[in-house]
C-alpha atoms as a PDB file:
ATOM      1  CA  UNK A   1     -21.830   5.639   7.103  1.00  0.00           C
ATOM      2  CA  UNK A   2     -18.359   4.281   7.747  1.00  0.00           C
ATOM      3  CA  UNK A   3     -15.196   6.554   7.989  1.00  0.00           C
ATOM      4  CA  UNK A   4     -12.629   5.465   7.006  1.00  0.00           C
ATOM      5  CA  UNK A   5      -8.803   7.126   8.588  1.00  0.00           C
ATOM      6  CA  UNK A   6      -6.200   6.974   6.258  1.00  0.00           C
ATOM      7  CA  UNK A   7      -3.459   8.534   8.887  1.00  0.00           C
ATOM      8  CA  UNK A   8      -1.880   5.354   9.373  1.00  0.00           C
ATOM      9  CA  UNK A   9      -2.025   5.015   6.157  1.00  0.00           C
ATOM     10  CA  UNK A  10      -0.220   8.109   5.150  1.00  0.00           C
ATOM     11  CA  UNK A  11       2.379   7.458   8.103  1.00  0.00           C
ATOM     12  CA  UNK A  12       3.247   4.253   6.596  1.00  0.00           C
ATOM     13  CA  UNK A  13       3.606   5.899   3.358  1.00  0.00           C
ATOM     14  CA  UNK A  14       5.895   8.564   5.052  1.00  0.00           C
ATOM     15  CA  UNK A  15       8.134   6.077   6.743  1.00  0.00           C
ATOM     16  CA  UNK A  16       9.019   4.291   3.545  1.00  0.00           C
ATOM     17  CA  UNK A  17       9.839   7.277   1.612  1.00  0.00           C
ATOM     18  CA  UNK A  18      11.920   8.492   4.640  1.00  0.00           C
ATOM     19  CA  UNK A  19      13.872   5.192   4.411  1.00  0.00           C
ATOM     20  CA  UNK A  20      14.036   5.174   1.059  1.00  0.00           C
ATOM     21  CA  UNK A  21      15.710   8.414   1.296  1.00  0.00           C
ATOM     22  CA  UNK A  22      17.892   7.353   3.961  1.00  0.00           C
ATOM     23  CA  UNK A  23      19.348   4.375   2.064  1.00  0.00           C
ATOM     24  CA  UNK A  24      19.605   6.228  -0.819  1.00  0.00           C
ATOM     25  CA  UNK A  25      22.408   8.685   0.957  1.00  0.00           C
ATOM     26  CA  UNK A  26      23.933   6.086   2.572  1.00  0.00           C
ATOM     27  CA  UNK A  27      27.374   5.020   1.256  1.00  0.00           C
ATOM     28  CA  UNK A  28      27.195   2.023  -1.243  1.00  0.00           C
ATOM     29  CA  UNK A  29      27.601  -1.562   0.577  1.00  0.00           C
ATOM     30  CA  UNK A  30      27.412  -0.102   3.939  1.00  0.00           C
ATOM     31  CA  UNK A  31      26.026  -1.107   7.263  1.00  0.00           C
ATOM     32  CA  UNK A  32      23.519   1.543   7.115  1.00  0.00           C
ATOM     33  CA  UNK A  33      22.448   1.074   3.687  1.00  0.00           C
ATOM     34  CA  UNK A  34      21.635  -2.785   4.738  1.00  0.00           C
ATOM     35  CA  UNK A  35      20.114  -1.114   8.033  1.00  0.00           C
ATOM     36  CA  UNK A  36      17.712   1.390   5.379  1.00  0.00           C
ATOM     37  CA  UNK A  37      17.050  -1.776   2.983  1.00  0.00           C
ATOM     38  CA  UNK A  38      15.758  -3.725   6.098  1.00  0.00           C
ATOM     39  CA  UNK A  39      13.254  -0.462   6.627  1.00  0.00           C
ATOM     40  CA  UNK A  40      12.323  -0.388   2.954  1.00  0.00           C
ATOM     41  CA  UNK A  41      11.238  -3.414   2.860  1.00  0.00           C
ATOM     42  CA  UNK A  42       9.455  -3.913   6.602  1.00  0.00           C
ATOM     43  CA  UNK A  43       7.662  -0.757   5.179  1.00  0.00           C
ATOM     44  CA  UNK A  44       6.922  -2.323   1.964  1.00  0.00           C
ATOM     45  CA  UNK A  45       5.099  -4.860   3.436  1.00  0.00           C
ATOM     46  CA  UNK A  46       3.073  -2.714   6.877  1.00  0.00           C
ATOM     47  CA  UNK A  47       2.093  -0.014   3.993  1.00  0.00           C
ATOM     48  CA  UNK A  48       0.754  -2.899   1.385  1.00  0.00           C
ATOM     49  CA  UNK A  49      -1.026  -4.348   4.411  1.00  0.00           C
ATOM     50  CA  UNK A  50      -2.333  -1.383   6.100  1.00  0.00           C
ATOM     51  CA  UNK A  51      -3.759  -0.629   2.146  1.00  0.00           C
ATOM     52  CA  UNK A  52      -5.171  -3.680   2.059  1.00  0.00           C
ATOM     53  CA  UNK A  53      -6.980  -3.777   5.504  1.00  0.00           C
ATOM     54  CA  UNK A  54      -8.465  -0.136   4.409  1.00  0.00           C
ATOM     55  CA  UNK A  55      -9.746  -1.956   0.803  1.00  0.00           C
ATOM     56  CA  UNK A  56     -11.737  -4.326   2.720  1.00  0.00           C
ATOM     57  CA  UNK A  57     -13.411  -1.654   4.404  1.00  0.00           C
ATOM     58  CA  UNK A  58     -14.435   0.031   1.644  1.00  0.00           C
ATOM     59  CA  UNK A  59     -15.743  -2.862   0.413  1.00  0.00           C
ATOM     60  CA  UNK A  60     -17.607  -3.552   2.706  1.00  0.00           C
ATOM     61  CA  UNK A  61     -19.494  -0.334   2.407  1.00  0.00           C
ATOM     62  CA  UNK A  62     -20.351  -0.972  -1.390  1.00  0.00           C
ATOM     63  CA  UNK A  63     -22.100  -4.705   0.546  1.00  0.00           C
ATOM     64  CA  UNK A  64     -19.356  -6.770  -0.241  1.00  0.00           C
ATOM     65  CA  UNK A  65     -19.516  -9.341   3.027  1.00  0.00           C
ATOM     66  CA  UNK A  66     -16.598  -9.218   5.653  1.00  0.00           C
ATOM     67  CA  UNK A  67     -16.073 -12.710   6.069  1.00  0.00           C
ATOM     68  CA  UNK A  68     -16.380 -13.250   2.391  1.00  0.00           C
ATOM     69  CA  UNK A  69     -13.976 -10.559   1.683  1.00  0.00           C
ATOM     70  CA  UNK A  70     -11.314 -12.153   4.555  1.00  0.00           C
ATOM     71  CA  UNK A  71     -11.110 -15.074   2.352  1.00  0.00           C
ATOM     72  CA  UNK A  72     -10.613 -13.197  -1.040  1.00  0.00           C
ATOM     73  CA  UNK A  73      -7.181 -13.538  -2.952  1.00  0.00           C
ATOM     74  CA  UNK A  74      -5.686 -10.243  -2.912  1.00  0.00           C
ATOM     75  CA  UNK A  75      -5.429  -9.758  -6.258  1.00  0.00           C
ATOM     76  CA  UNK A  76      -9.658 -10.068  -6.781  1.00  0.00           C
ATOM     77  CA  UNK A  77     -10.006  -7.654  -4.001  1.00  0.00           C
ATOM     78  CA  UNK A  78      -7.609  -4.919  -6.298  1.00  0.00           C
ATOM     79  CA  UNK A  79     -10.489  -5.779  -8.897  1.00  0.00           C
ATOM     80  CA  UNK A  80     -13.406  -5.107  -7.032  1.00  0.00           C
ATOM     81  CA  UNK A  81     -11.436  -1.777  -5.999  1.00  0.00           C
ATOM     82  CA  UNK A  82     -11.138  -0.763  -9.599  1.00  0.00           C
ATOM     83  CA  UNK A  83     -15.307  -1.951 -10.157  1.00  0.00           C
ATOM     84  CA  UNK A  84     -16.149   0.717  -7.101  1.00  0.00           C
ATOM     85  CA  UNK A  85     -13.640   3.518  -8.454  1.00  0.00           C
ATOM     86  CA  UNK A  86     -11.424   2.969  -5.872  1.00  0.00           C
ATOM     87  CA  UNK A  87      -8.540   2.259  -8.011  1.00  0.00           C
ATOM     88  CA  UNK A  88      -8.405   2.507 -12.034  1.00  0.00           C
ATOM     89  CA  UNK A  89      -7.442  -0.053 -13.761  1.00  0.00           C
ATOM     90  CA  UNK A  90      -3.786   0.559 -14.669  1.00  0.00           C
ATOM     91  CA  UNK A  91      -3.174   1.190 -10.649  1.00  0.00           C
ATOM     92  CA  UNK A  92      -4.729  -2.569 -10.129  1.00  0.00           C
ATOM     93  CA  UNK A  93      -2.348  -3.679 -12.409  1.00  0.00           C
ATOM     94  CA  UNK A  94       0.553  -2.043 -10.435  1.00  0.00           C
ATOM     95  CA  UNK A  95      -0.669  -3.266  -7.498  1.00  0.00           C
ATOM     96  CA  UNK A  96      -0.233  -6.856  -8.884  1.00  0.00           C
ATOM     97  CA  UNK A  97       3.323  -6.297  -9.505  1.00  0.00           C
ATOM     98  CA  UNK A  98       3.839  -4.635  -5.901  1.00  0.00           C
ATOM     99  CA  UNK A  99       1.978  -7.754  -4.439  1.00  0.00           C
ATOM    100  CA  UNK A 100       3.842 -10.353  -6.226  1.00  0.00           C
ATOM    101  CA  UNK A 101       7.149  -8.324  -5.459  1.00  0.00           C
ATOM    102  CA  UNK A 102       6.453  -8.062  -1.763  1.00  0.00           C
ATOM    103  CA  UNK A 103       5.575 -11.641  -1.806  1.00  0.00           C
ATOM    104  CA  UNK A 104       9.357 -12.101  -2.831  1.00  0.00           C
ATOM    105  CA  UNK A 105      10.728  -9.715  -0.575  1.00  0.00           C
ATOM    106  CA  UNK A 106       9.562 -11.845   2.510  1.00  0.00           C
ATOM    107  CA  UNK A 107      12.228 -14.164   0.977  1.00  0.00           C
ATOM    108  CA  UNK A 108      14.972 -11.694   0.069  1.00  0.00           C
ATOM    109  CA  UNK A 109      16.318  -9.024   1.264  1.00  0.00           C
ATOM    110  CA  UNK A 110      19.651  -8.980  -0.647  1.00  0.00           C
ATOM    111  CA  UNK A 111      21.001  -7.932  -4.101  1.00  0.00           C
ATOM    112  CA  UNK A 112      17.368  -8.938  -5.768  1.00  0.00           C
ATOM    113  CA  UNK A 113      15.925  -6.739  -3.647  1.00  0.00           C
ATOM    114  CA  UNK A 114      17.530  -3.753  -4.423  1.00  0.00           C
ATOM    115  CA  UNK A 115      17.320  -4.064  -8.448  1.00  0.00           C
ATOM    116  CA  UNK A 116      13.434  -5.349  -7.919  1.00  0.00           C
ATOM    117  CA  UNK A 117      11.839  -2.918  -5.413  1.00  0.00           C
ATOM    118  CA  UNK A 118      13.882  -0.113  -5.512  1.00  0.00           C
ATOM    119  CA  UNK A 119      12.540   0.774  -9.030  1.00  0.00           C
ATOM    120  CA  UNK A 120       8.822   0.256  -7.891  1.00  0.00           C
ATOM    121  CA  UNK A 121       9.313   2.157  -4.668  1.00  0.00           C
ATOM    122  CA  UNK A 122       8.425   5.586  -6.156  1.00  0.00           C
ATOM    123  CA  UNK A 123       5.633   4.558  -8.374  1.00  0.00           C
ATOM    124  CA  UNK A 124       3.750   2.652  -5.391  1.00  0.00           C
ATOM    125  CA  UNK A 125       4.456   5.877  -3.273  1.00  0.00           C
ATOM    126  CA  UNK A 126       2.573   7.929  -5.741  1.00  0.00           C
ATOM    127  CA  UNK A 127      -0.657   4.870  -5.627  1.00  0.00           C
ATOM    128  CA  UNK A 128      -0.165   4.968  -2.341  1.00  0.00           C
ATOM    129  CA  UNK A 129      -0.841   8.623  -1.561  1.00  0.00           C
ATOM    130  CA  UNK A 130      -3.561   8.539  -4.396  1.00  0.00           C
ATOM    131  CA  UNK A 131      -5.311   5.302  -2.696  1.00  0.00           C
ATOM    132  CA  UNK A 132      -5.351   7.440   0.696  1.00  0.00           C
ATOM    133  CA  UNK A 133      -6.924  10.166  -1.129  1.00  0.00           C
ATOM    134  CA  UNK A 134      -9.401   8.629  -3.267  1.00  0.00           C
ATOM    135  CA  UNK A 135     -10.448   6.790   0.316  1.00  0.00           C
ATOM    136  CA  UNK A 136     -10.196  10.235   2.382  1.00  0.00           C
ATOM    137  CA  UNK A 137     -13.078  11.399  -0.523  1.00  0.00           C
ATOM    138  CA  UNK A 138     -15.134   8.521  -0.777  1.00  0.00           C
ATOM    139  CA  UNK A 139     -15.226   7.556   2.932  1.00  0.00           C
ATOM    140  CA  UNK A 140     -13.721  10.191   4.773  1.00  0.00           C
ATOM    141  CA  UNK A 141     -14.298  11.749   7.917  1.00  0.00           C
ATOM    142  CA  UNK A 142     -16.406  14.697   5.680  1.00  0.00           C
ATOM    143  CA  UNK A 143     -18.455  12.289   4.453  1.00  0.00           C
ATOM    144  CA  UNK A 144     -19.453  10.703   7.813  1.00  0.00           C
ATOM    145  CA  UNK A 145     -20.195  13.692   9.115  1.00  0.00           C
ATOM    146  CA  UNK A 146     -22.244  14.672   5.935  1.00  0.00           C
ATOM    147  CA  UNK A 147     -24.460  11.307   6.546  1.00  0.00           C
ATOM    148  CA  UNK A 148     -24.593  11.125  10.201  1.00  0.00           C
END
């Protein structure tokens, strides 16, 4: 059986709340609130990735193919999360607004930013850590071990 690690998972999910932190003490309009808003978003992006990279895995386990699954639009991969329990249904639907809002952060990284993904930022920490968990059950290193 596959086993899946989630630790860089969970350290991209750390990083991002630590910036988010960060920017959030930093005086208004400042250097190092730009600096923080620059790590937001960088780990934004790595943490969607790094999720997404895990998903296929999964996947893969419940026979999806792998080169089938490297062509798949990310937002039909989110669905075949939710039709293996990976994800319920009103987490997909989250996880379309985080895609198509880190598809726009690529492009901005000003004002927009900050009124856009700073409100999301908490909500996709919390489906973050519960994605990490629901894989660390389902394909964790205890299961592996359990099936070897």
């Amino acid at each position: 059986m596959l086993y899946l690690n989630v630790d860089h998972l969970r350290r991209c999910m750390q990083t991002l709340d630590s910036s988010l932190a960060l920017y959030q003490k930093a005086e208004p309009d400042s250097i190092d609130q730009e600096v923080f808003r620059n790590a937001i978003v960088k780990s934004y992006e790595l943490t969607q990735e790094t999720a997404f990279k895990l998903l296929i895995k999964a996947l893969k386990v419940y026979g999806h193919g792998g080169k089938k699954l490297a062509t798949t639009p990310i937002k039909d991969l989110l669905r075949l999360a939710a039709a293996h329990d990976l994800m319920t249904l009103p987490e997909v639907e989250r996880w379309f607004r985080y895609r198509d809002n880190r598809n726009n952060t690529a492009h901005d990284y000003g004002e927009q930013f900050a009124h856009e993904t700073l409100v999301l930022i908490p909500t996709f920490l919390q489906d973050i850590a519960t994605l990490s968990d629901t894989l660390e059950r389902k394909l964790g290193k205890e299961n592996a071990n359990v099936n070897d």
